[in-house]
N, C-alpha and C. Protein backbone atom coordinates (compact mmCIF):
# COMPACT_ATOMS: atom_id res chain seq x y z
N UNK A 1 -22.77 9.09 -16.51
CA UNK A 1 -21.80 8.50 -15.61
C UNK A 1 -22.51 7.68 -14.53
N UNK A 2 -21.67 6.62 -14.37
CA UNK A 2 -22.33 6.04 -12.95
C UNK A 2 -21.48 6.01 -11.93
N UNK A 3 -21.32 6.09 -10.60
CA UNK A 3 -20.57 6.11 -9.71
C UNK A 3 -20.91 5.13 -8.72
N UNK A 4 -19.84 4.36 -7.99
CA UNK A 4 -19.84 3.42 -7.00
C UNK A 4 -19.05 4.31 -5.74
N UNK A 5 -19.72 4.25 -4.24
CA UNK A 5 -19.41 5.08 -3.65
C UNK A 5 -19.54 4.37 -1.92
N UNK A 6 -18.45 4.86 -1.28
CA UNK A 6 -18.42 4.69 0.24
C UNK A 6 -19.16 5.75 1.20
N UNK A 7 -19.99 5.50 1.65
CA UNK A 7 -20.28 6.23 2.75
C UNK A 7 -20.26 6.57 3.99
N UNK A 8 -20.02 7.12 5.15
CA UNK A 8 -19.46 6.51 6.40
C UNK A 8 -20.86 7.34 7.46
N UNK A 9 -21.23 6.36 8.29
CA UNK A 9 -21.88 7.15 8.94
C UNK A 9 -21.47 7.77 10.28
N UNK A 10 -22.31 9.20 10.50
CA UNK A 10 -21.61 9.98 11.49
C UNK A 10 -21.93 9.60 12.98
N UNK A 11 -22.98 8.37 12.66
CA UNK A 11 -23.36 8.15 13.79
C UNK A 11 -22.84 7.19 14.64
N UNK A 12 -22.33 5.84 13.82
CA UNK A 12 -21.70 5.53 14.54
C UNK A 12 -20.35 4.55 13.41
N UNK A 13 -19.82 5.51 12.47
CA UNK A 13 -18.76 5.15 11.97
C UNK A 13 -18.54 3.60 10.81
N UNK A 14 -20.00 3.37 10.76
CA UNK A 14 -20.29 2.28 9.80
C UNK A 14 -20.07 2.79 8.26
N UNK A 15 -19.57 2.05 7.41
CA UNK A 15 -19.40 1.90 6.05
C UNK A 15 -20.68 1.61 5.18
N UNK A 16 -21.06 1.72 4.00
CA UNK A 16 -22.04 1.71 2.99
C UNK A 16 -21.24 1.79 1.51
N UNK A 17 -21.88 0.91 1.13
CA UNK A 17 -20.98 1.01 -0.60
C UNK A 17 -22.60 1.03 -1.48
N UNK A 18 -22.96 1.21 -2.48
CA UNK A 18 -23.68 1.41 -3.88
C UNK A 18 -22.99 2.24 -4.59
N UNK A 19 -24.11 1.82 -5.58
CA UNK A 19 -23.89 2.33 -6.99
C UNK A 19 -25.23 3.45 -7.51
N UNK A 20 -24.94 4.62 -8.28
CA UNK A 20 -25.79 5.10 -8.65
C UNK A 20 -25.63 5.41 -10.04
N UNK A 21 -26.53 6.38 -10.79
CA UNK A 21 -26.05 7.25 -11.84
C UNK A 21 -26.42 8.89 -11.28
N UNK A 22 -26.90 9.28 -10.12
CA UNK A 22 -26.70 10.33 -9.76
C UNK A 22 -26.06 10.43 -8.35
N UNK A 23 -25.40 10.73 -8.28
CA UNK A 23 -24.45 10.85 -6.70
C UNK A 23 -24.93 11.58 -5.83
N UNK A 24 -25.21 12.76 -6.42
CA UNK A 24 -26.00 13.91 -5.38
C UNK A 24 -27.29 13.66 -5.17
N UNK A 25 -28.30 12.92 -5.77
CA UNK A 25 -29.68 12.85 -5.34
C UNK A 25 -29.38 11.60 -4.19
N UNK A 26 -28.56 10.79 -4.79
CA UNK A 26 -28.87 9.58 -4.08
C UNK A 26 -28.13 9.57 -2.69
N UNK A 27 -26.84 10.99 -2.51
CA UNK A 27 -26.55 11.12 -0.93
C UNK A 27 -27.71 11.72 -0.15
N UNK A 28 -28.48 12.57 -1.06
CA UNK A 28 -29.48 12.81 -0.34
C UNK A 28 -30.79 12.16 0.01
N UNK A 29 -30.56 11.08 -0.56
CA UNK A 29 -31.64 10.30 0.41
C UNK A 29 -31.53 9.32 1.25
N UNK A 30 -29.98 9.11 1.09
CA UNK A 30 -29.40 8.59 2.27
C UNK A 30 -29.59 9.21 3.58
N UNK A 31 -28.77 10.60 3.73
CA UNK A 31 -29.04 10.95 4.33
C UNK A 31 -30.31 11.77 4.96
N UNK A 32 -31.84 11.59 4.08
CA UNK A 32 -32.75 12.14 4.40
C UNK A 32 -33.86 10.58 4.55
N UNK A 33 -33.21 9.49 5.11
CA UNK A 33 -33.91 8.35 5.28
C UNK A 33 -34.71 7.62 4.32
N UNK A 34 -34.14 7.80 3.26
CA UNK A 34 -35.27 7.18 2.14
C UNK A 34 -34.82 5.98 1.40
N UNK A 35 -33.49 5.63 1.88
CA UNK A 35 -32.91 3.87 1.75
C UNK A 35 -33.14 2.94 2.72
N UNK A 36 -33.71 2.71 2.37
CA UNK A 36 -34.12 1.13 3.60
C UNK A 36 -33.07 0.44 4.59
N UNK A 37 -31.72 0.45 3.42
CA UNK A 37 -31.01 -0.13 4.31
C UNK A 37 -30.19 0.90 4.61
N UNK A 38 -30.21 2.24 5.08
CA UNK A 38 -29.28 3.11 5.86
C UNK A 38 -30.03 4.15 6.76
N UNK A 39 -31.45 3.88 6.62
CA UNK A 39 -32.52 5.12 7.17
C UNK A 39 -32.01 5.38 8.69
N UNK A 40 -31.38 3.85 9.50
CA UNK A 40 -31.52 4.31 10.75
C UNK A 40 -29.70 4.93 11.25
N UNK A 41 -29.00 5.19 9.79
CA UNK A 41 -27.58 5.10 10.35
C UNK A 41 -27.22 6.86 9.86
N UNK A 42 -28.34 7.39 9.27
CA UNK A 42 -27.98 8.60 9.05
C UNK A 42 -27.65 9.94 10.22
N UNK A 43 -26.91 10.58 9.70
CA UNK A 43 -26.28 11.21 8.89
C UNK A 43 -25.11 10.74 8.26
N UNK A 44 -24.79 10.98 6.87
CA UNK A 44 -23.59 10.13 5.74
C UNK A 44 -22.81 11.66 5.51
N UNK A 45 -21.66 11.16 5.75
CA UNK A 45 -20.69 11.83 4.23
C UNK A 45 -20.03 10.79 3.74
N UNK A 46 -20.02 11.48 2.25
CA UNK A 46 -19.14 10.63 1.38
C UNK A 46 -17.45 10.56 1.81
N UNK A 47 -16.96 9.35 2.02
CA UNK A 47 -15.60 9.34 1.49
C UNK A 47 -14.89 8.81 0.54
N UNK A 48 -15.43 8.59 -0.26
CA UNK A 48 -14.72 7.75 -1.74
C UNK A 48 -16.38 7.62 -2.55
N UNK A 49 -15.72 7.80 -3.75
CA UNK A 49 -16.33 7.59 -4.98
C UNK A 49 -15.21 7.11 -5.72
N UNK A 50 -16.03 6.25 -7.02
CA UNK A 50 -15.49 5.86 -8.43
C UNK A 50 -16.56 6.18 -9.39
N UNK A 51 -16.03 6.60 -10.57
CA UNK A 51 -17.04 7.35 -11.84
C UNK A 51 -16.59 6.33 -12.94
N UNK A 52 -17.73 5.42 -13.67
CA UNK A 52 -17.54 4.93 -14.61
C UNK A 52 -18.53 5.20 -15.93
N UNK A 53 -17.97 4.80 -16.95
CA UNK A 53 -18.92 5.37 -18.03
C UNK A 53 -19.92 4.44 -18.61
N UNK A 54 -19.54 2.99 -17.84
CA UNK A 54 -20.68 1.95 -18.16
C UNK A 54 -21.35 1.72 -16.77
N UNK A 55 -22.88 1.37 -16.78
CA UNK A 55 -23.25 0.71 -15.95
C UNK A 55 -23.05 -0.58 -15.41
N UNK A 56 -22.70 -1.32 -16.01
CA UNK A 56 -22.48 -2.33 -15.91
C UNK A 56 -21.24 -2.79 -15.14
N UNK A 57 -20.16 -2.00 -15.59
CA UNK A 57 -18.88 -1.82 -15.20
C UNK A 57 -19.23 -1.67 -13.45
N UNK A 58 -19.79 -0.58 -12.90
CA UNK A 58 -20.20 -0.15 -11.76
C UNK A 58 -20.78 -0.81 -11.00
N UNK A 59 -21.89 -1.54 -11.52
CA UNK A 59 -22.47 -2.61 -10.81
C UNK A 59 -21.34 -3.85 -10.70
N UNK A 60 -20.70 -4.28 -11.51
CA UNK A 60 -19.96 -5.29 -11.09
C UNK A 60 -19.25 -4.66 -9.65
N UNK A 61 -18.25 -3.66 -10.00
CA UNK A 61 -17.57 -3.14 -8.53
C UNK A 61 -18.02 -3.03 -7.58
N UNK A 62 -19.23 -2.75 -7.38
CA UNK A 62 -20.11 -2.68 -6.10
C UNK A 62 -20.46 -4.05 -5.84
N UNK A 63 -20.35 -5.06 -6.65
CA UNK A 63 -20.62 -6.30 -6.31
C UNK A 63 -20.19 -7.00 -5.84
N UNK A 64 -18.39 -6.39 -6.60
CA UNK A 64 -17.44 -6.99 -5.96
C UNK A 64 -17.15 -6.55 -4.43
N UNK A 65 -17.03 -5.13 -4.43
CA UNK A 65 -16.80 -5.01 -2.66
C UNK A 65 -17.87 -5.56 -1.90
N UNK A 66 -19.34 -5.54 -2.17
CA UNK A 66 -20.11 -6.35 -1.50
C UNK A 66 -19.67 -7.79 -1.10
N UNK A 67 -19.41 -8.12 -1.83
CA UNK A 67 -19.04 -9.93 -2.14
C UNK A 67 -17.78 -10.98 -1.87
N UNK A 68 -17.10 -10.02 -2.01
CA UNK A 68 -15.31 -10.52 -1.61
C UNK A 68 -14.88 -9.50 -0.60
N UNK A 69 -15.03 -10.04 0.22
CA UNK A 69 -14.01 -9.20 1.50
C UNK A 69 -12.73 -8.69 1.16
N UNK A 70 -11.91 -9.75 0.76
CA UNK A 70 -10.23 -9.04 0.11
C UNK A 70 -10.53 -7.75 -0.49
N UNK A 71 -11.32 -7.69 -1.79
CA UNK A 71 -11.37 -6.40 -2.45
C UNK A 71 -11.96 -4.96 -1.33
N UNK A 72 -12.94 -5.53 -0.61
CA UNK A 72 -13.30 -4.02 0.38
C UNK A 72 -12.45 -3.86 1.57
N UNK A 73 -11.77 -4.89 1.69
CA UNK A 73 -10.46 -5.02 2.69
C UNK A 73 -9.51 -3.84 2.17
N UNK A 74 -9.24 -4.34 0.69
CA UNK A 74 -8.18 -3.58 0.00
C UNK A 74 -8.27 -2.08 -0.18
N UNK A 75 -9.32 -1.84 -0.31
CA UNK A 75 -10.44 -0.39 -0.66
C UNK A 75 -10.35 0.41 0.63
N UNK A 76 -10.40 -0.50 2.12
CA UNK A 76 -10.42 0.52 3.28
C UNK A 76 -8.90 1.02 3.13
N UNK A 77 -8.06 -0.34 3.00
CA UNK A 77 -6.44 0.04 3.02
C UNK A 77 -5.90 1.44 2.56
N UNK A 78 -6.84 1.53 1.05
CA UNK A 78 -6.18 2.74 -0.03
C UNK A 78 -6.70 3.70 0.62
N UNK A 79 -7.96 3.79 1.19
CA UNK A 79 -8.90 5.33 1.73
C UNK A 79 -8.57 5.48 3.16
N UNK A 80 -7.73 4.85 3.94
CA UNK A 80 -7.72 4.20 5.75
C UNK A 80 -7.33 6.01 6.36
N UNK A 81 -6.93 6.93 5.87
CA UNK A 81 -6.50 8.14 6.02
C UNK A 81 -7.62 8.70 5.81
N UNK A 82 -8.26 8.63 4.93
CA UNK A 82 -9.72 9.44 4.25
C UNK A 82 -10.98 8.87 5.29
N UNK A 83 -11.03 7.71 6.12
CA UNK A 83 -11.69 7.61 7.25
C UNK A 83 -11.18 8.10 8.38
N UNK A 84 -10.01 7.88 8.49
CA UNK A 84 -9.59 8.93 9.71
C UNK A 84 -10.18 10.26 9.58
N UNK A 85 -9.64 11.01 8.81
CA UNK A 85 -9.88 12.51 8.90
C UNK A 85 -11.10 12.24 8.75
N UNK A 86 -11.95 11.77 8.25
CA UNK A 86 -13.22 12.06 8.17
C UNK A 86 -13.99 12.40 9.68
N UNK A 87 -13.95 11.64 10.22
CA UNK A 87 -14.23 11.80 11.92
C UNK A 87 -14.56 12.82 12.30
């Protein structure tokens, strides 16, 4: 499986999207500083994931919320409760 996933940080409420094929190693090195681009925003919890069975598939989606604002626009819309409570 590969999964495309939101992250929010606790520090100061910023968003993160990738893609992995392991979810659990790769929150943990988020949150244990070992991504370049999130080392200084840790601590993460997850609030959204998607599980797909192609890679390819996954990488496009993450490309797309990277890339088109409308689509990660649309994405906060559906989860906008799941960042609240997260807090």
């Amino acid at each position: 499986m590969f999964y495309v996933y939101v992250l929010k940080s606790r520090k100061d409420a910023s968003l993160y999207v990738g893609y992995t094929n392991d979810l659990k190693r790769r929150f943990e090195e988020h949150n244990n500083g070992k991504s370049f681009a999130t080392k200084n925003k840790a601590p993460f919890e997850i609030v959204y994931y998607e599980a797909y069975q192609s890679k390819s598939d996954a990488k496009y989606r993450e490309t797309n919320l990277k890339r088109h604002s409308g689509a990660y626009t649309h994405l906060k819309k559906r989860i906008q409760n799941s960042l609240i409570e997260s807090m």
